[in-house]
N, C-alpha and C. Protein backbone atom coordinates (compact mmCIF):
# COMPACT_ATOMS: atom_id res chain seq x y z
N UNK A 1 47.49 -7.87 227.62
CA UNK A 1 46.11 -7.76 227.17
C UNK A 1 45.51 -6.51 227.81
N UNK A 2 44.92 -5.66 226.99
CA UNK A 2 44.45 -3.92 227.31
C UNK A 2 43.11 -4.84 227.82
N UNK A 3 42.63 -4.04 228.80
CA UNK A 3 41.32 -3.83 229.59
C UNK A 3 41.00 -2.77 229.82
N UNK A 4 39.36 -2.64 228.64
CA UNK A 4 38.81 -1.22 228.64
C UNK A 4 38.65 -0.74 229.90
N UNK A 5 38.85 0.50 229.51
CA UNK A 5 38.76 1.32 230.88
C UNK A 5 39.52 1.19 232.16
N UNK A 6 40.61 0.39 231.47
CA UNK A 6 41.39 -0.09 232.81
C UNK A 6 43.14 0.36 232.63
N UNK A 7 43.78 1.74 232.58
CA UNK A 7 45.18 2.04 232.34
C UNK A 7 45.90 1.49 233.34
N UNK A 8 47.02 1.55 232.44
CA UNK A 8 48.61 0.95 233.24
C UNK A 8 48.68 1.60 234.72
N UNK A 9 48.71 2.60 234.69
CA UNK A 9 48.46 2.76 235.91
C UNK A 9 47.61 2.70 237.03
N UNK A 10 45.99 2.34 236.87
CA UNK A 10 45.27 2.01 237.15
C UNK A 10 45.75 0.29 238.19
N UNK A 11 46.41 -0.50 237.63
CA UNK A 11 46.73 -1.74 237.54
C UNK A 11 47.99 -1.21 238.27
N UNK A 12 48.71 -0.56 238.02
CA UNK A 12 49.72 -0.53 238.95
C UNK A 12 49.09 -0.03 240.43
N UNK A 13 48.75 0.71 240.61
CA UNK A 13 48.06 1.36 241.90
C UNK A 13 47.39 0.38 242.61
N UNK A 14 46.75 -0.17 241.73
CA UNK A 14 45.85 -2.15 242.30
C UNK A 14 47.02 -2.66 243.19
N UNK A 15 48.09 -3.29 242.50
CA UNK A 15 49.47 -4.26 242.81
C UNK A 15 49.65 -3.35 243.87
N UNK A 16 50.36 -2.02 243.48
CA UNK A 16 50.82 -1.73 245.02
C UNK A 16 50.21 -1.79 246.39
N UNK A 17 48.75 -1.27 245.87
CA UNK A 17 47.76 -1.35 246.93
C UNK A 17 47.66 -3.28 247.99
N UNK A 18 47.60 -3.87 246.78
CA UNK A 18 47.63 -5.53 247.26
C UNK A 18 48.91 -5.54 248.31
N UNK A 19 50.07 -5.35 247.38
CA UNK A 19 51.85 -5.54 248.17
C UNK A 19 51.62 -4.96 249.29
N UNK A 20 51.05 -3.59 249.72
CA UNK A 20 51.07 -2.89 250.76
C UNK A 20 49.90 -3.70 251.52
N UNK A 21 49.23 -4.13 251.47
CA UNK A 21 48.51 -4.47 253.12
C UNK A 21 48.65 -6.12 253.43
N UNK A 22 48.75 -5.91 254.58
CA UNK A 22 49.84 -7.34 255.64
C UNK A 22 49.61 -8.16 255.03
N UNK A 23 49.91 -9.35 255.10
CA UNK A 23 49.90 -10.53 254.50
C UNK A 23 48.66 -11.52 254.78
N UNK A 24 48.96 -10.75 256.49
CA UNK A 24 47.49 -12.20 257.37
C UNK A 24 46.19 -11.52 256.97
N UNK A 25 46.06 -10.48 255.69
CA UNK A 25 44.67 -10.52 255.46
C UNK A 25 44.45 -11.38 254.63
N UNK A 26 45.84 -11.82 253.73
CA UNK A 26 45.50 -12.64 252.67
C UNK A 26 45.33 -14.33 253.11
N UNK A 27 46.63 -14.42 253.98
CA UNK A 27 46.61 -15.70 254.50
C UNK A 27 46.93 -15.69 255.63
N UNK A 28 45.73 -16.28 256.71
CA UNK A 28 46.30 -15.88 258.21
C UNK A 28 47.01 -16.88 258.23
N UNK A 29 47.34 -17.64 258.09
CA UNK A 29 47.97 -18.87 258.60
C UNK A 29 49.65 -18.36 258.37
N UNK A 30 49.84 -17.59 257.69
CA UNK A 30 51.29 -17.01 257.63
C UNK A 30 51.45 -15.70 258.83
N UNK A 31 50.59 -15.32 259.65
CA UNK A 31 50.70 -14.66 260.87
C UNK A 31 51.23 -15.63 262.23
N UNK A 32 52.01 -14.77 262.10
CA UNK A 32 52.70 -15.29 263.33
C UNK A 32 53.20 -14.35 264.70
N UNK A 33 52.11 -14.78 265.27
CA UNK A 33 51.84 -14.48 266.50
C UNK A 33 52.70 -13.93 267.89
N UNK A 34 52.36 -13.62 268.97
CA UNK A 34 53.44 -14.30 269.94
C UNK A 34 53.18 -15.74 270.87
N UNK A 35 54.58 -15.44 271.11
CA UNK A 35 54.62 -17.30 271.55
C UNK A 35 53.65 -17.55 272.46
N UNK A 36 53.76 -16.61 273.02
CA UNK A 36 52.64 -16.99 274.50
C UNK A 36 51.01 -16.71 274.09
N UNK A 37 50.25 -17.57 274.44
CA UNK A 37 48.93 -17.52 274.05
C UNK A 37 48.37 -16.37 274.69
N UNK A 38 47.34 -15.94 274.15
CA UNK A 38 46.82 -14.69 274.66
C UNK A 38 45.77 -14.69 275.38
N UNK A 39 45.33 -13.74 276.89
CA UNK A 39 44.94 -14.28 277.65
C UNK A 39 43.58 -14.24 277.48
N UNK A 40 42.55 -14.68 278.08
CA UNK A 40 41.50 -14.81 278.18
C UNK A 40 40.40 -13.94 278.30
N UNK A 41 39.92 -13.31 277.45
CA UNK A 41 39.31 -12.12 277.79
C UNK A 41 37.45 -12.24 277.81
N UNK A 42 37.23 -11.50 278.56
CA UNK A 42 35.50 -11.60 279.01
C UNK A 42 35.18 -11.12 277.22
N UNK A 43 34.17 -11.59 276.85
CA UNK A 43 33.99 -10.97 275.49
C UNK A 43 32.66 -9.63 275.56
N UNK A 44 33.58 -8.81 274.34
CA UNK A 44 32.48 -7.65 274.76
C UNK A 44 31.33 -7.83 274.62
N UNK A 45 30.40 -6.80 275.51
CA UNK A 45 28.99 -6.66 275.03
C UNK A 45 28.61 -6.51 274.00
N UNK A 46 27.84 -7.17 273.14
CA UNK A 46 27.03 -6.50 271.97
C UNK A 46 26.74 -4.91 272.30
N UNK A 47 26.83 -3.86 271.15
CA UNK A 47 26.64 -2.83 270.99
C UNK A 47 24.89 -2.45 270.90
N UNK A 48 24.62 -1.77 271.58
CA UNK A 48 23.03 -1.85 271.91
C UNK A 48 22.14 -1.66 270.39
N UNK A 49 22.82 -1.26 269.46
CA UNK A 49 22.01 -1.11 268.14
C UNK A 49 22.17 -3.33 267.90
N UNK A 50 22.98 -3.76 267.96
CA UNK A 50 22.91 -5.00 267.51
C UNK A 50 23.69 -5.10 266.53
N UNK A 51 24.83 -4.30 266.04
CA UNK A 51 25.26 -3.81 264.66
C UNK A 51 26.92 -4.40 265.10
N UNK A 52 27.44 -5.38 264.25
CA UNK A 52 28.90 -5.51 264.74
C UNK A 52 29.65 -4.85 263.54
N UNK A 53 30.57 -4.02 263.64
CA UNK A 53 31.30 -2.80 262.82
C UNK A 53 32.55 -3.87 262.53
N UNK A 54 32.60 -5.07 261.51
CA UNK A 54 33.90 -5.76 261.36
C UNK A 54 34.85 -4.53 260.75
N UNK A 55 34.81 -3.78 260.35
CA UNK A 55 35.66 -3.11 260.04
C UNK A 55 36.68 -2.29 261.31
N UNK A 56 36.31 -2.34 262.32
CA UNK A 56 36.95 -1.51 263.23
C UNK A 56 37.67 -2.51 264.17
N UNK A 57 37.90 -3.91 263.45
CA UNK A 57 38.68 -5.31 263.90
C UNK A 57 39.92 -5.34 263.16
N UNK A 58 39.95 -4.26 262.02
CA UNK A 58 41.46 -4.33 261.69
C UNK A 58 42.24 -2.70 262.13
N UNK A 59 43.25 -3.03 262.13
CA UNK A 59 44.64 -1.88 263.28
C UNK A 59 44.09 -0.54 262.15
N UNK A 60 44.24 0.66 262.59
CA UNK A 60 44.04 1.77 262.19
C UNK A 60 44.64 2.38 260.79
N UNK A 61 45.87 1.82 261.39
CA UNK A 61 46.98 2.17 260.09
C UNK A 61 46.96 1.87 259.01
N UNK A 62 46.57 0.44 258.74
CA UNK A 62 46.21 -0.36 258.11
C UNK A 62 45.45 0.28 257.02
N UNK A 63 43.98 0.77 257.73
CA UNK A 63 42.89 0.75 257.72
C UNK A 63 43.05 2.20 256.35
N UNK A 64 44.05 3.23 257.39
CA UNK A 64 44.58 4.63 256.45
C UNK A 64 44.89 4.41 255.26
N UNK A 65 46.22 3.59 255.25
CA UNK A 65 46.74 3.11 254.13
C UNK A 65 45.86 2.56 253.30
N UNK A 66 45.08 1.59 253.44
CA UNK A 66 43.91 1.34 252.33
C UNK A 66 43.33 1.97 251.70
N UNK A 67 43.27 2.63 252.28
CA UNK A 67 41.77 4.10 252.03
C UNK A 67 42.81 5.06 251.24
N UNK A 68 43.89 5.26 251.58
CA UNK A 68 44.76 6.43 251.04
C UNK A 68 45.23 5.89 249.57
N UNK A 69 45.09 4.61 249.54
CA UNK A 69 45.96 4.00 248.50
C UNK A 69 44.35 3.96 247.26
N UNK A 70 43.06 3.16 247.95
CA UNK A 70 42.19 3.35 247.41
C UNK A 70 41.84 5.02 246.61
N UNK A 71 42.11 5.52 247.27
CA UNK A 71 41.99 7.51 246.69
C UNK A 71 42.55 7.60 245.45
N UNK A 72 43.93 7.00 245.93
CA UNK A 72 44.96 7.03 244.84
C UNK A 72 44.52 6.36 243.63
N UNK A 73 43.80 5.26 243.79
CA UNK A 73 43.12 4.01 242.49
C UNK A 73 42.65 5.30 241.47
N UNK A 74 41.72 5.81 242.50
CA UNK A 74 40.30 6.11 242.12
C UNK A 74 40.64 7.37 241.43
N UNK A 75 41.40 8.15 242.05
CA UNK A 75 42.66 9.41 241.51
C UNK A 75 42.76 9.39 239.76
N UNK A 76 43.47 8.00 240.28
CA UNK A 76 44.48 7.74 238.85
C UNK A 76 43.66 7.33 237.68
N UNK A 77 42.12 6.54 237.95
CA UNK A 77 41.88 6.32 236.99
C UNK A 77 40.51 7.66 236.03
N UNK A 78 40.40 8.46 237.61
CA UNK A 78 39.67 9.50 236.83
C UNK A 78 40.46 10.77 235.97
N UNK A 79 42.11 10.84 236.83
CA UNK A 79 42.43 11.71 235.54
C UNK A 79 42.53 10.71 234.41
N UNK A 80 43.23 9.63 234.52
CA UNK A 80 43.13 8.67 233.33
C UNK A 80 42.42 9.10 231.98
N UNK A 81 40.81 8.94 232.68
CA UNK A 81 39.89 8.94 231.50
C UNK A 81 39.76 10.37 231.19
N UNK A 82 40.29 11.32 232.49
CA UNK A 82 39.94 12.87 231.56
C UNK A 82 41.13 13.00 230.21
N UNK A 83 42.13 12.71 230.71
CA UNK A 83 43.16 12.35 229.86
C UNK A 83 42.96 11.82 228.21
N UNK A 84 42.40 10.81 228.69
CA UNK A 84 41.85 10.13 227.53
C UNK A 84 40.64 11.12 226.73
N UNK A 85 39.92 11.48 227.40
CA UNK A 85 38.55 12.39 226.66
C UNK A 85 39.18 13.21 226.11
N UNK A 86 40.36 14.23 226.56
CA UNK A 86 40.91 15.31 225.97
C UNK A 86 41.67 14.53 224.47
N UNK A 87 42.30 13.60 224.92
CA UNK A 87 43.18 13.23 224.02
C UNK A 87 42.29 13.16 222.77
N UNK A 88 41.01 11.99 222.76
CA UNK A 88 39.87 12.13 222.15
C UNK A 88 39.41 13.44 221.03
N UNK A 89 39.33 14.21 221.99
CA UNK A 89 38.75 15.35 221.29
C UNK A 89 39.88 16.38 219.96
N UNK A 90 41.39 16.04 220.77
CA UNK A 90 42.13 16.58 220.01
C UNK A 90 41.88 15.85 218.72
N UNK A 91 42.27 14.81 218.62
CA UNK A 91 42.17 13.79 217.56
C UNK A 91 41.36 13.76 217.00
N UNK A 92 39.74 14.27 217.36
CA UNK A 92 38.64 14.51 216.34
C UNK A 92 39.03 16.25 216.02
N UNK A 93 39.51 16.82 216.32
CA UNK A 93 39.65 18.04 216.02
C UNK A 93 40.76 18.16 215.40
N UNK A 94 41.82 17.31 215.25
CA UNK A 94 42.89 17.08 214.10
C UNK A 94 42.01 16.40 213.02
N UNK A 95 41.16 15.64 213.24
CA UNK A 95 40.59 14.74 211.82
C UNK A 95 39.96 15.83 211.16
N UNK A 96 38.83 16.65 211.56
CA UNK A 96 38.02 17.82 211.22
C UNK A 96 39.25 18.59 210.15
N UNK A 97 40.67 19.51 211.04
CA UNK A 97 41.54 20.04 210.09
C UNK A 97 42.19 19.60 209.14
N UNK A 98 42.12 17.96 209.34
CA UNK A 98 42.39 17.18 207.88
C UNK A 98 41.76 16.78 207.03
N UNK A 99 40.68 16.85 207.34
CA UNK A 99 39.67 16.80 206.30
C UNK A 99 39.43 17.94 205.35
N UNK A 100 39.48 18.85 206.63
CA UNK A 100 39.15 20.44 205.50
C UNK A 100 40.63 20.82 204.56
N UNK A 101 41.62 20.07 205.42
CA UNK A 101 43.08 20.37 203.94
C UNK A 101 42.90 19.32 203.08
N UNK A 102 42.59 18.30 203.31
CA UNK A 102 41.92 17.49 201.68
C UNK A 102 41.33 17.61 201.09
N UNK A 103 40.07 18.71 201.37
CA UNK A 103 39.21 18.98 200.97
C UNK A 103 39.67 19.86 199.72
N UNK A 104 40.31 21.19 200.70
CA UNK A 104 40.83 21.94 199.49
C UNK A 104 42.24 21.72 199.18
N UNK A 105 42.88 20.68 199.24
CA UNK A 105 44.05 20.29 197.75
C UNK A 105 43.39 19.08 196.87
N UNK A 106 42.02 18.54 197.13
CA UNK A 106 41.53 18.21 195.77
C UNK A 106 40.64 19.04 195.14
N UNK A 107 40.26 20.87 195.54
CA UNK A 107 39.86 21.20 195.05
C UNK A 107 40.89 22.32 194.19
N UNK A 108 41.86 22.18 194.79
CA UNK A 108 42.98 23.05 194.35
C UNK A 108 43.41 22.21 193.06
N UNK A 109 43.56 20.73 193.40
CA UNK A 109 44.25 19.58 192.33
C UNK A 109 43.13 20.04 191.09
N UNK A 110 41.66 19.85 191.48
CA UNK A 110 40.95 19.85 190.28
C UNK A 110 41.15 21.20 189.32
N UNK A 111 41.46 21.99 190.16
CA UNK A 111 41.48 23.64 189.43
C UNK A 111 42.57 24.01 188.90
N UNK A 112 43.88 23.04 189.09
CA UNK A 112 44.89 22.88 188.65
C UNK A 112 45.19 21.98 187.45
N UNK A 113 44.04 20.98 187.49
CA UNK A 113 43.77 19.80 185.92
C UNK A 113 42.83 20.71 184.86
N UNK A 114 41.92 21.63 185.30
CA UNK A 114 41.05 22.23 184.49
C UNK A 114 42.42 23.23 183.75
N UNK A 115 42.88 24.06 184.20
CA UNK A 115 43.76 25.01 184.19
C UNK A 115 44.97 24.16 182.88
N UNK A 116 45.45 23.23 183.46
CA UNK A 116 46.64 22.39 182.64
C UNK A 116 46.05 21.55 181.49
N UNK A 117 44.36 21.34 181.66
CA UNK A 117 43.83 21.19 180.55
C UNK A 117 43.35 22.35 179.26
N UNK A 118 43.00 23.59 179.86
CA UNK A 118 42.82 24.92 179.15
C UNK A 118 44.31 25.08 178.42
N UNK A 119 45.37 24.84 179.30
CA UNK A 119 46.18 25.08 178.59
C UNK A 119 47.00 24.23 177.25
N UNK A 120 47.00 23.19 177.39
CA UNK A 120 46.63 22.05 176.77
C UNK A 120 45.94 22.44 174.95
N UNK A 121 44.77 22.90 175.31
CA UNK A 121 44.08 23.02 174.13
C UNK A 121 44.29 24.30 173.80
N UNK A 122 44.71 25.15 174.53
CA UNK A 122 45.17 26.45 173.96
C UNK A 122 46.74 26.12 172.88
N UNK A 123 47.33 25.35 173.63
CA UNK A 123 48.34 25.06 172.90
C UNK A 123 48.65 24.16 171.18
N UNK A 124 47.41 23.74 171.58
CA UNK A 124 47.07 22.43 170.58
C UNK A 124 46.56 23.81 169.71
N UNK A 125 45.65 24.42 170.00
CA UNK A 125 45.22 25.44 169.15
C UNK A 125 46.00 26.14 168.44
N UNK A 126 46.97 26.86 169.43
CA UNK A 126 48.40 27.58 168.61
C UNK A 126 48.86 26.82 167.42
N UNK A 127 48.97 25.80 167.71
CA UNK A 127 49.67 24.68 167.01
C UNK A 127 49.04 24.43 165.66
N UNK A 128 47.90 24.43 165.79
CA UNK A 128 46.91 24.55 164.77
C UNK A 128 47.12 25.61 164.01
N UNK A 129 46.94 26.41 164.66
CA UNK A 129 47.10 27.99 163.84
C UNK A 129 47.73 28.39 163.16
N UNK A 130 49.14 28.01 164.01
CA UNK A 130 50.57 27.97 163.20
C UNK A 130 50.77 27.36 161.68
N UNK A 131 50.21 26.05 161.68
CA UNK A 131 50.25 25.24 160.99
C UNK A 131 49.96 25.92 159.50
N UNK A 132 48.54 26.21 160.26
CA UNK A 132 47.73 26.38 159.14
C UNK A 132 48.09 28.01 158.23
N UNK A 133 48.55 28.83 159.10
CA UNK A 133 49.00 30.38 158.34
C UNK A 133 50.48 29.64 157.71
N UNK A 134 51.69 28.71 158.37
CA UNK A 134 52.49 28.46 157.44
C UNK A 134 51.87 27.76 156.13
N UNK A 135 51.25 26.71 155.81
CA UNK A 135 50.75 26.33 154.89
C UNK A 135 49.98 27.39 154.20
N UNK A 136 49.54 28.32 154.69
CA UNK A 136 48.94 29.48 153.77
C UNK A 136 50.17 30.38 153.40
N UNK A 137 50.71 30.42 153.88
CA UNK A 137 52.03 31.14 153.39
C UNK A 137 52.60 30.39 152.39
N UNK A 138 53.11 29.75 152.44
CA UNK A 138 53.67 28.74 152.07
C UNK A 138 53.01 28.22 150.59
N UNK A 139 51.57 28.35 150.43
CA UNK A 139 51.09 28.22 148.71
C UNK A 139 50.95 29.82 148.47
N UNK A 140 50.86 30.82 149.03
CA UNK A 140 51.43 32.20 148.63
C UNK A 140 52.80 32.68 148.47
N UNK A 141 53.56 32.22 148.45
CA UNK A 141 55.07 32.02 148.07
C UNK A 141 54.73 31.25 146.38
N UNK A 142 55.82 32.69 145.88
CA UNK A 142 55.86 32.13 144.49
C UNK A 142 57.19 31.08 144.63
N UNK A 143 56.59 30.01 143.52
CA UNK A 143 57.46 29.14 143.32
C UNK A 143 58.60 29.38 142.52
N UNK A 144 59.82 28.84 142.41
CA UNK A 144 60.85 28.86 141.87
C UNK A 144 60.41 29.06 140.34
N UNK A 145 60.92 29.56 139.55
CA UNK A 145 60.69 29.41 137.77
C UNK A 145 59.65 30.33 137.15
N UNK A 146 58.92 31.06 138.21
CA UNK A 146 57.44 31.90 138.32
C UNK A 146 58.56 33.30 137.92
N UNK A 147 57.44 34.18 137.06
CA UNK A 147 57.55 35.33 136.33
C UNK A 147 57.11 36.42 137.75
N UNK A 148 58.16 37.80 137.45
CA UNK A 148 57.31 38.59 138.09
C UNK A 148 55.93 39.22 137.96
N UNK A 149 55.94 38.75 136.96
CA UNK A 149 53.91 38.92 136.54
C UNK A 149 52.99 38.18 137.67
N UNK A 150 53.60 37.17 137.24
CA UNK A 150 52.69 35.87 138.52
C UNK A 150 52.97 36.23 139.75
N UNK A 151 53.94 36.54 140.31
CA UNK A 151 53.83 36.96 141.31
C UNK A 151 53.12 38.16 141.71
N UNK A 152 52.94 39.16 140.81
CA UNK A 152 51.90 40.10 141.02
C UNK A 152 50.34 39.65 141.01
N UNK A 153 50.12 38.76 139.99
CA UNK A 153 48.82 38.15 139.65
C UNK A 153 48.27 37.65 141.43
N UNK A 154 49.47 37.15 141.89
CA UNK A 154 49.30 36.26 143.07
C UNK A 154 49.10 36.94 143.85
N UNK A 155 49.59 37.96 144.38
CA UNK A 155 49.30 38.75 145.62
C UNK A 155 48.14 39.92 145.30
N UNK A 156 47.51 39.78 143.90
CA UNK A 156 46.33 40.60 144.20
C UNK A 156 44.93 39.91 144.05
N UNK A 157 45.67 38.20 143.67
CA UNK A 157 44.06 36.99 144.10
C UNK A 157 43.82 36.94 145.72
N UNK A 158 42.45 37.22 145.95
CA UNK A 158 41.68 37.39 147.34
C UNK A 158 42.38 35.61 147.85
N UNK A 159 42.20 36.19 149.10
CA UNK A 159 43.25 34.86 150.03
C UNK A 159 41.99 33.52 150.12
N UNK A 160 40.40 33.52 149.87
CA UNK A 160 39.53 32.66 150.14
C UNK A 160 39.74 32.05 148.96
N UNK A 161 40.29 32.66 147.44
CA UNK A 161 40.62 32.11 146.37
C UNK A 161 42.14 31.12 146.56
N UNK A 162 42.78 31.52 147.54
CA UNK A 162 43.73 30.94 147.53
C UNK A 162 43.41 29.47 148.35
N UNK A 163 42.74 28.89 148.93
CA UNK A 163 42.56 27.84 149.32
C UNK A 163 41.89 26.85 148.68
């Protein structure tokens, strides 16, 4: 289960951070001590501000490692999100260049249907044309059994007479 704002590595850096510090912070009762009880000590003075610093009650090292490992959290999850913002931005800046190539191959497609439609009716036109000069030819052609008279008669009647 994804948790916004929360990467794999983010979560890993957590775990290690947990695995790495002692156990008796989690459960003292699994500290184990030495055998011999420890001796009796005068307890310190209160610090004259009145301020007790629990933090300076756990071992030093400890203390590094936390803090070093914490860096690391905090590290990982801010390149994380720069990571992520960049990634972001590419991806709106790939959508932007795909938009503008759809843009123009449906304006290319349309100029390519206008075009295959011009041609279309240019053709249909030919077709027409054709048609129509063979059929005009075609009743200007003397017929079989016709005199060479008629055929003269014929080719000097005006062609608007011939339709």
């Amino acid at each position: 289960m994804a948790l916004r704002g929360c990467s794999h590595g983010l979560v890993v850096t957590a775990l290690v951070t947990l695995l790495l510090l002692p156990a008796q912070y989690f459960v003292p009762e699994l500290y184990v001590g030495p055998d011999e009880p420890p001796e009796p000590r005068a307890p310190p003075a209160p610090p004259p501000s009145a301020a007790r610093h629990w933090l300076l009650d756990f071992p030093v090292l400890d203390l590094i490692v936390t803090v070093f490992l914490f860096i690391c959290a905090v590290m990982t999850y801010l390149f994380d999100w720069i990571q992520r913002k960049l990634m972001e931005r590419r991806v709106w800046k790939l959508n932007q260049h795909l938009y503008g190539c759809a843009a123009r191959l449906r304006a290319w497609d349309a100029r390519q249907e206008q075009l295959e439609a011009a041609l279309r009716m240019a053709q249909v036109a030919t077709s027409e044309y054709n048609l129509l000069l063979y059929l005009l030819l075609r009743r200007r052609q003397p017929r079989p059994g016709w005199g060479a008279d008629d055929c003269a008669l014929l080719a000097k009647r005006p062609l608007a007479s011939a339709l």
